[in-house]
Protein backbone atom coordinates (compact mmCIF):
# COMPACT_ATOMS: atom_id res chain seq x y z
CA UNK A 1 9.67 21.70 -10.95
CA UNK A 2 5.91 20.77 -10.23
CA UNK A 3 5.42 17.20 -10.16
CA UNK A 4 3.32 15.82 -13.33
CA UNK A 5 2.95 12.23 -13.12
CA UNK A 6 3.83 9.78 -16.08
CA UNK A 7 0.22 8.04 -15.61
CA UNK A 8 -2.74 8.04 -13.03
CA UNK A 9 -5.10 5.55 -12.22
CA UNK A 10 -8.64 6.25 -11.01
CA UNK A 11 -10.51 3.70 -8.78
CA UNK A 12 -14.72 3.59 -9.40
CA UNK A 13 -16.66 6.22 -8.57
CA UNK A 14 -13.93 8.81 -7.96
CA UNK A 15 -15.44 10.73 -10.96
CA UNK A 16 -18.86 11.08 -9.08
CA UNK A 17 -17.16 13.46 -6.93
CA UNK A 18 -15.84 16.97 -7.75
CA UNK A 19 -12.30 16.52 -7.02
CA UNK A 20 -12.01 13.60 -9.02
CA UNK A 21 -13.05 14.99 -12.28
CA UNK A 22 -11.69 18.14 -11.62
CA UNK A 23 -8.48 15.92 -11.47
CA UNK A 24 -9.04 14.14 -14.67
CA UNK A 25 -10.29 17.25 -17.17
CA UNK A 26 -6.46 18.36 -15.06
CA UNK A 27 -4.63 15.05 -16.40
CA UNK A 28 -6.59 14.93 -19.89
CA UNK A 29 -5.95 18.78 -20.23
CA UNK A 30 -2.12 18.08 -19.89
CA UNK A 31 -2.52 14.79 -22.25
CA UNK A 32 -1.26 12.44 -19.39
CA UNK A 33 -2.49 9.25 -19.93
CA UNK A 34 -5.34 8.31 -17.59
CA UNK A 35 -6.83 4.33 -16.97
CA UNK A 36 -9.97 3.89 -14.82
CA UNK A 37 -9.58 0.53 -12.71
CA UNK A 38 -12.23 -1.84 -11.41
CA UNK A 39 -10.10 -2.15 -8.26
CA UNK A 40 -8.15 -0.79 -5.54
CA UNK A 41 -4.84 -0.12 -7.52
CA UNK A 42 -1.56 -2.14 -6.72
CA UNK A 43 1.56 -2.28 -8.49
CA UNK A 44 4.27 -4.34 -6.33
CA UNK A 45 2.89 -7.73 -7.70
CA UNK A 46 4.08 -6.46 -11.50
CA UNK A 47 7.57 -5.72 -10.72
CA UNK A 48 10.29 -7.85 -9.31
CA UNK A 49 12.58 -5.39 -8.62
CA UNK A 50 12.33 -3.00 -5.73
CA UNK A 51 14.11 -0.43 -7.27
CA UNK A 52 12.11 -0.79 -10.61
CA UNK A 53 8.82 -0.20 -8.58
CA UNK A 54 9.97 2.29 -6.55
CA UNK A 55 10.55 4.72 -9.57
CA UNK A 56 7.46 3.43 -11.70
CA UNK A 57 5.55 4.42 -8.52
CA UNK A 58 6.99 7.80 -7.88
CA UNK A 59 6.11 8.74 -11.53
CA UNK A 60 2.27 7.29 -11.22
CA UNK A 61 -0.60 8.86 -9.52
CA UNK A 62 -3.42 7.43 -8.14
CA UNK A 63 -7.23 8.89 -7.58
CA UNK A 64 -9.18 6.91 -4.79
CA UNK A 65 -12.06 7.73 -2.63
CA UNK A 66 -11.21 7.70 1.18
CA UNK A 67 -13.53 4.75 3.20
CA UNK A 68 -12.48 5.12 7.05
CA UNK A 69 -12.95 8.26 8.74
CA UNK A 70 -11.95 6.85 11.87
CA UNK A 71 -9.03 9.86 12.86
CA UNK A 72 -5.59 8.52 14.93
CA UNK A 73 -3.70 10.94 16.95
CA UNK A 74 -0.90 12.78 15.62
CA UNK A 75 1.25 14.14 19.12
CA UNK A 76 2.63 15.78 19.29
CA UNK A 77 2.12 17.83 16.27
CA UNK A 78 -1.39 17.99 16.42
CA UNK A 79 -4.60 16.32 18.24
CA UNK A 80 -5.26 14.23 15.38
CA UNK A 81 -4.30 13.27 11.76
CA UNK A 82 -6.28 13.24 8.66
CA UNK A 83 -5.22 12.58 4.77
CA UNK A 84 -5.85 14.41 1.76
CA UNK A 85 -2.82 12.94 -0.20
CA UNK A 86 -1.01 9.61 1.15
CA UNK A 87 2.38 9.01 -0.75
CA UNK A 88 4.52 11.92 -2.24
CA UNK A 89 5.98 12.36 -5.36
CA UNK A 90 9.41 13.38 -3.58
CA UNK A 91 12.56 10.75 -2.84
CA UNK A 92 13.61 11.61 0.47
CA UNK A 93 15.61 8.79 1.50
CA UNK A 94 15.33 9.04 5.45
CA UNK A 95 11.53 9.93 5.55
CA UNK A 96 9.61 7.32 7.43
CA UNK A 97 6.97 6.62 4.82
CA UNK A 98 9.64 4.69 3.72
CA UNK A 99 8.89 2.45 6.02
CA UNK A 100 5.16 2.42 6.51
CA UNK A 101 3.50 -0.57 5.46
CA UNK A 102 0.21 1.24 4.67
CA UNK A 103 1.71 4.17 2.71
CA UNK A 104 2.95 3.11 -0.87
CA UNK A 105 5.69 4.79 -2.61
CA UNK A 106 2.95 6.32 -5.39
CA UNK A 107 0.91 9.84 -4.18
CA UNK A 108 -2.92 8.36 -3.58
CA UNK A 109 -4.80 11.39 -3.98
CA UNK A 110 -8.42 11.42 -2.53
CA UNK A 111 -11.98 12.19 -4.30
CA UNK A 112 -14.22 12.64 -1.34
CA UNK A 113 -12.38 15.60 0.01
CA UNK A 114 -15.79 17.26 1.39
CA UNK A 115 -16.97 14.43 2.94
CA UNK A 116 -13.34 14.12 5.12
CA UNK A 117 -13.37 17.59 5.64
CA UNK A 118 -16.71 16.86 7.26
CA UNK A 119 -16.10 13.96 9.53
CA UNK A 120 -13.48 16.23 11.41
CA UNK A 121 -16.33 18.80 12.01
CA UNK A 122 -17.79 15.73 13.91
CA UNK A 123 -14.15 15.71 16.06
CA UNK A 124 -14.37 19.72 16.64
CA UNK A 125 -17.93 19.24 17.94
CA UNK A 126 -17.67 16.46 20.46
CA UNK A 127 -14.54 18.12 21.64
CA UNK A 128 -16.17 21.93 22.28
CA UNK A 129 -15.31 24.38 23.43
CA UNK A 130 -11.91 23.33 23.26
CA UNK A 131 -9.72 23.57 20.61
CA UNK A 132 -9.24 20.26 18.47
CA UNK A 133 -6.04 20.63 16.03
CA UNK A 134 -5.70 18.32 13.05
CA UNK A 135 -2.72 17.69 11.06
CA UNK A 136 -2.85 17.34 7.46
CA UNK A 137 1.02 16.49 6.31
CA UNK A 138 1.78 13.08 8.68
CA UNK A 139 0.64 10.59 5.37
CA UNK A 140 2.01 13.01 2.67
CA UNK A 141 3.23 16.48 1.99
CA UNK A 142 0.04 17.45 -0.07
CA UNK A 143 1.55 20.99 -1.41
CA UNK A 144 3.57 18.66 -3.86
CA UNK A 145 0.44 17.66 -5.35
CA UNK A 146 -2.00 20.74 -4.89
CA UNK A 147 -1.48 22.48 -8.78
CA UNK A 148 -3.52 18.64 -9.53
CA UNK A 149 -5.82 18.72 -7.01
CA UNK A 150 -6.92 21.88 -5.15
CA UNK A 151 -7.78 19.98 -1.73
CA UNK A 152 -5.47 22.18 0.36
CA UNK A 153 -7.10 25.41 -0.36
CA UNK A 154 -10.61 23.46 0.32
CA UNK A 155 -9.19 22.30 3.67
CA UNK A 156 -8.16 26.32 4.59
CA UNK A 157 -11.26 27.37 3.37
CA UNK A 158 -13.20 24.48 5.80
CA UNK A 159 -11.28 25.51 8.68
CA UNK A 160 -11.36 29.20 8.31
CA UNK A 161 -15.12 29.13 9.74
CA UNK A 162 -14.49 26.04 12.43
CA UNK A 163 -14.44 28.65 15.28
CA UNK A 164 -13.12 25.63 17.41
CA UNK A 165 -10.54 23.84 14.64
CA UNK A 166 -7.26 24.31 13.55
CA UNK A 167 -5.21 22.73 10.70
CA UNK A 168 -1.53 22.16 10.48
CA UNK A 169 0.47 21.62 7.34
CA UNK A 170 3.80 20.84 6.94
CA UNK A 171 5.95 21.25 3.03
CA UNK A 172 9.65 20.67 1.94
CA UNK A 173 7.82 22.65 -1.88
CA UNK A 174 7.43 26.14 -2.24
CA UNK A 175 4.12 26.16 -3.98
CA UNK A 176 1.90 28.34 -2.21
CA UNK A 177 0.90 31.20 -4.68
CA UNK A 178 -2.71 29.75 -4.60
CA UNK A 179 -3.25 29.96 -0.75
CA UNK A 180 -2.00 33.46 -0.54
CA UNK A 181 -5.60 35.23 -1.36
CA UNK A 182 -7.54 32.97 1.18
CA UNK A 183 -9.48 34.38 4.08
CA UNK A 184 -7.36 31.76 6.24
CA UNK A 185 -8.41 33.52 9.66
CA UNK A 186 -5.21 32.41 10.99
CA UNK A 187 -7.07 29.10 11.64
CA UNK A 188 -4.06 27.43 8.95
CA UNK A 189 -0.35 26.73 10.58
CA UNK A 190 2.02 26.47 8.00
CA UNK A 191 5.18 25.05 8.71
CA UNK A 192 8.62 24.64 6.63
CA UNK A 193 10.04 21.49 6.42
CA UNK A 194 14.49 23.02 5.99
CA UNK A 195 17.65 20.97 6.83
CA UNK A 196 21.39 21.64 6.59
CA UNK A 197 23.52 21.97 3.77
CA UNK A 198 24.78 18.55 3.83
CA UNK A 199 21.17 16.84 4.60
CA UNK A 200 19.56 18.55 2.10
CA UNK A 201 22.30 17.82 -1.06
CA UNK A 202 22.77 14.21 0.14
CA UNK A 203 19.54 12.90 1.13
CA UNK A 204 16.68 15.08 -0.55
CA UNK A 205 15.41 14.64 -4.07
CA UNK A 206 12.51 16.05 -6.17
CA UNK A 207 11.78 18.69 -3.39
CA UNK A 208 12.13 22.38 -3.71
CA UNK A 209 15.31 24.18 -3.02
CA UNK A 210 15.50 25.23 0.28
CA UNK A 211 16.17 29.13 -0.80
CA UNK A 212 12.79 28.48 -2.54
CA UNK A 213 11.52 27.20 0.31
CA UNK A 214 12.16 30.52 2.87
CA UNK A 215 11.22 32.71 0.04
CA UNK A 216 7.40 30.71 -0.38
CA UNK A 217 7.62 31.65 3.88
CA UNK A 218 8.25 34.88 4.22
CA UNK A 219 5.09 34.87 1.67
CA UNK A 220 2.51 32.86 3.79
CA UNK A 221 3.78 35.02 6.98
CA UNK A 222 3.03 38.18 4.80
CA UNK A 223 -0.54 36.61 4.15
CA UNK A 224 -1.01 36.42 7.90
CA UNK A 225 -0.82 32.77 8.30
CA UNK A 226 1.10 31.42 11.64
CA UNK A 227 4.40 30.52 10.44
CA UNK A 228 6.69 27.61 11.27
CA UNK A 229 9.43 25.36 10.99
CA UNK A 230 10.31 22.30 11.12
CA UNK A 231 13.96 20.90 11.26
CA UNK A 232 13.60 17.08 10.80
CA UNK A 233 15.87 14.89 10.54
CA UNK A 234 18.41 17.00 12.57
CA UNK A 235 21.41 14.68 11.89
CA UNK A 236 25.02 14.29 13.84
CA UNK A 237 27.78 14.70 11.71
CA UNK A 238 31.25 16.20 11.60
CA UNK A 239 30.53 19.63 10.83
CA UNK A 240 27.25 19.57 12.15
CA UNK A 241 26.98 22.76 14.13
CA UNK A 242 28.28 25.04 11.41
CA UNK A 243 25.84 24.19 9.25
CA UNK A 244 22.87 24.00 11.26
CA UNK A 245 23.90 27.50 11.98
CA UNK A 246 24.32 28.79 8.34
CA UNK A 247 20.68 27.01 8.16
CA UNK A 248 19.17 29.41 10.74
CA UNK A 249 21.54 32.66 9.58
CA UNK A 250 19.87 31.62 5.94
CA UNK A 251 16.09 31.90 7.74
CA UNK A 252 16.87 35.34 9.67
CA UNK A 253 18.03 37.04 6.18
CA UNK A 254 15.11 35.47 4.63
CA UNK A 255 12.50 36.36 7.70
CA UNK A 256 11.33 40.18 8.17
CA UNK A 257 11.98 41.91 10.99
CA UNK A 258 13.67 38.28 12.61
CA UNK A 259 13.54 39.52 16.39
CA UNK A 260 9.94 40.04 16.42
CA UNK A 261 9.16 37.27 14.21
CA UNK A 262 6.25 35.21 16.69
CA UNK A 263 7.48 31.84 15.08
CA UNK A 264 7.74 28.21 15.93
CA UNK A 265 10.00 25.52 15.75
CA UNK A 266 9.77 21.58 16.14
CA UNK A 267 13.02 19.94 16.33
CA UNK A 268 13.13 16.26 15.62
CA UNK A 269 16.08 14.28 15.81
CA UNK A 270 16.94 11.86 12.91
CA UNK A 271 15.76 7.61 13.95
CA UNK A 272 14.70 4.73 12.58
CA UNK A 273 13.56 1.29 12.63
CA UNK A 274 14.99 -2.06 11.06
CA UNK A 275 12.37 -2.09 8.85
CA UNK A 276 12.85 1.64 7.63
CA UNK A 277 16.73 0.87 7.58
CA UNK A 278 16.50 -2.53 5.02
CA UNK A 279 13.88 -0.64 3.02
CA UNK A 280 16.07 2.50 2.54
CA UNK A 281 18.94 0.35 1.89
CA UNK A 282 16.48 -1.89 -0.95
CA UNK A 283 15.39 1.47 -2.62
CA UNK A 284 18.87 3.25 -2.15
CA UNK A 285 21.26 1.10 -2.22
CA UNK A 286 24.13 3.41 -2.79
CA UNK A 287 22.72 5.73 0.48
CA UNK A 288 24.82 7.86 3.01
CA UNK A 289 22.35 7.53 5.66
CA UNK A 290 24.51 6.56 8.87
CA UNK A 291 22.95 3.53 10.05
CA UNK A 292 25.62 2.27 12.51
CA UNK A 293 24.68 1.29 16.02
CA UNK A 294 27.73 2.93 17.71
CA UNK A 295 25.73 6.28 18.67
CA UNK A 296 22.10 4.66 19.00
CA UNK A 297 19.55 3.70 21.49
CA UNK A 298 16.40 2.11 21.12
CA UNK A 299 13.63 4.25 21.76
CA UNK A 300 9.79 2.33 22.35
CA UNK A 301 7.65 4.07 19.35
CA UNK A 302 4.15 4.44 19.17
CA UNK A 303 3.05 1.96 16.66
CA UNK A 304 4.75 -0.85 18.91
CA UNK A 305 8.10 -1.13 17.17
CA UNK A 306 11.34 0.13 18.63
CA UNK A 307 13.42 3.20 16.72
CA UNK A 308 16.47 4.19 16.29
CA UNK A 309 17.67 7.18 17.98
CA UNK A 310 20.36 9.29 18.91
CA UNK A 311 22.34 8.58 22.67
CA UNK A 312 21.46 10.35 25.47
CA UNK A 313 24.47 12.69 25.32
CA UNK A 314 24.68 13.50 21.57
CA UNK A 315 20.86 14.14 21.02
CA UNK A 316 21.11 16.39 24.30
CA UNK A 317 24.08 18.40 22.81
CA UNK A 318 22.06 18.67 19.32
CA UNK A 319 19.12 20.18 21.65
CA UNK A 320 20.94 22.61 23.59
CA UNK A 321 22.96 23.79 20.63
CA UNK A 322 20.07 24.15 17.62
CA UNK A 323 17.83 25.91 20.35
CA UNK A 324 20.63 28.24 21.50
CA UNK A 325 21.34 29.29 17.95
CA UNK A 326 17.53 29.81 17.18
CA UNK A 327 16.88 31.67 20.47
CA UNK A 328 19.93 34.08 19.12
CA UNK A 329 18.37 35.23 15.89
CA UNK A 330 14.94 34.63 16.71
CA UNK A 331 14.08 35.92 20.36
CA UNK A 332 10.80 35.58 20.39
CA UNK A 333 10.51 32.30 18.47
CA UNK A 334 8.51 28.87 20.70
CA UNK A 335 10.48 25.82 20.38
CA UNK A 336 7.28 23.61 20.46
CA UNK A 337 9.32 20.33 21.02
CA UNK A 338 12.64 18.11 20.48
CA UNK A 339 12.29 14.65 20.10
């Protein structure tokens, strides 16, 4: 179902900006009730309880306008990152925003869309005449938000005349009907988010099914966009490689012509931190995530905390065997990376 929030809060100014009231005539349209703040909007200080937060903020949205345009990299998905959305309106109890101290549990949707979308034209000129890729889904996934807001079809639209940009987007929702009439120029990668059976049923909520979600596929790779995939968190478990092969059997049926299919795949194994782990366990209390130490090493991340992951030996085996299997249906798939 398409996320409609139970409330959203507009910071000043948003409504000087076309997004923003295009956003609230939305909300007021739909009879959502709608309060303009005098502030940057916070909630944690009103609650008490973790869990009470957590689900007042998944059912809130929030309109801001975006202040630094300073871009950080975003490897190796992309060259560099930039945010439309921050927050999502799914539950997905492993996902690392979880975790990350500057993303809040609410979706923060952003007014000022044109002016982002020009401060990476700034980052495609100094960086002529190469290419300069930006990813758009590493704060958010902003699909789950774009019936409210429009901002991903303004962000194809940008990029289909940046001669020297690309843009990257990433979705576990199959709402894509709107993007399917754009004049994309192939300068828009967009990528799958799909998981095993068990993955998906015990630790993915408020998403859209993942039948829903090859079907919405094999319509962007009709439309000519580059199509891929992304299998993240691929997670060890008894039965493991059966069902990460009924995964990729599901893909092939769903996929035209599956052994000429020029797709790609980015593998990522599932980690995390101590701080992800005790605010998982906070918010989901009653979770299945595997947290025990007895098949971990710590890994140095990139934001100067150590993960979580996988030993050298399982997360090798997990390698050898998903790429095998996707190599077998898809021969002419790139398996961009495993980490």
């Amino acid at each position: 179902m398409l996320f409609y929030p139970k409330r959203a809060f507009f910071e000043p100014k948003t409504l000087d900006y076309p997004t923003g009231k295009y956003i609230y005539n939305k909300l007021k349209e739909l009879n959502i009730p709608v309060f303009i703040e005098n502030k940057s909007v916070s909630f944690e200080k009103d609650f008490d309880d973790i869990k009470e937060y957590y689900a007042y903020a998944k059912s809130s949205l929030v309109v801001s306008i975006k202040k630094s345009m300073k871009l950080e990299s975003c490897r190796p998905s992309a060259d560099y990152q930039f945010p439309l959305v921050t927050g999502c309106p799914a539950s997905c109890q492993y996902c690392y925003l979880q975790s990350n101290p500057n993303i809040k549990p609410f979706a923060r949707v952003y007014a000022n869309v044109e002016e982002i979308l020009q401060n990476n034209e700034k980052y495609i000129n100094q960086n002529k005449p190469k290419i300069t890729s930006f990813e758009l889904a590493s704060t958010s996934d902003p699909l789950s938000v774009e019936h409210l807001t429009g901002s991903v079809k303004k962000a194809i639209e940008f990029f289909a005349d940046q001669e020297y940009g690309r843009l990257r987007l990433v979705t576990k929702f199959a709402y894509v009907d709107s993007l399917l009439n754009i004049d994309h120029k192939q300068h828009t990668k967009i990528r799958f988010s799909i998981n095993s059976k068990y993955v998906i049923n015990k630790f993915e909520f408020n998403v859209s099914p993942l039948n829903e979600r090859l079907e919405a596929a094999q319509k962007v790779y009709d439309a000519g966009y580059p199509l891929g995939f992304i299998i993240a968190p691929i997670y060890y478990y008894d039965n493991y490689k059966q069902e990460y092969a009924e995964l990729l059997d599901m893909l092939r049926d769903k996929i035209k012509n599956p052994e000429k299919a020029e797709i790609t795949f980015e593998l990522i194994q599932h980690r995390f931190t101590t701080k992800a782990m005790d605010t998982i366990l906070a918010r989901f209390p009653n979770t299945e995530i595997d947290f025990s130490m007895e098949n971990r090493q710590q890994k140095w991340g990139p934001y100067g905390v150590y993960k979580y992951v996988y030993k050298k030996d399982i997360s090798t085996e997990m390698k050898d065997f998903i790429i095998s299997e996707i190599k077998k249906r898809f021969p002419k798939a790139e398996v961009e990376y495993f980490t």
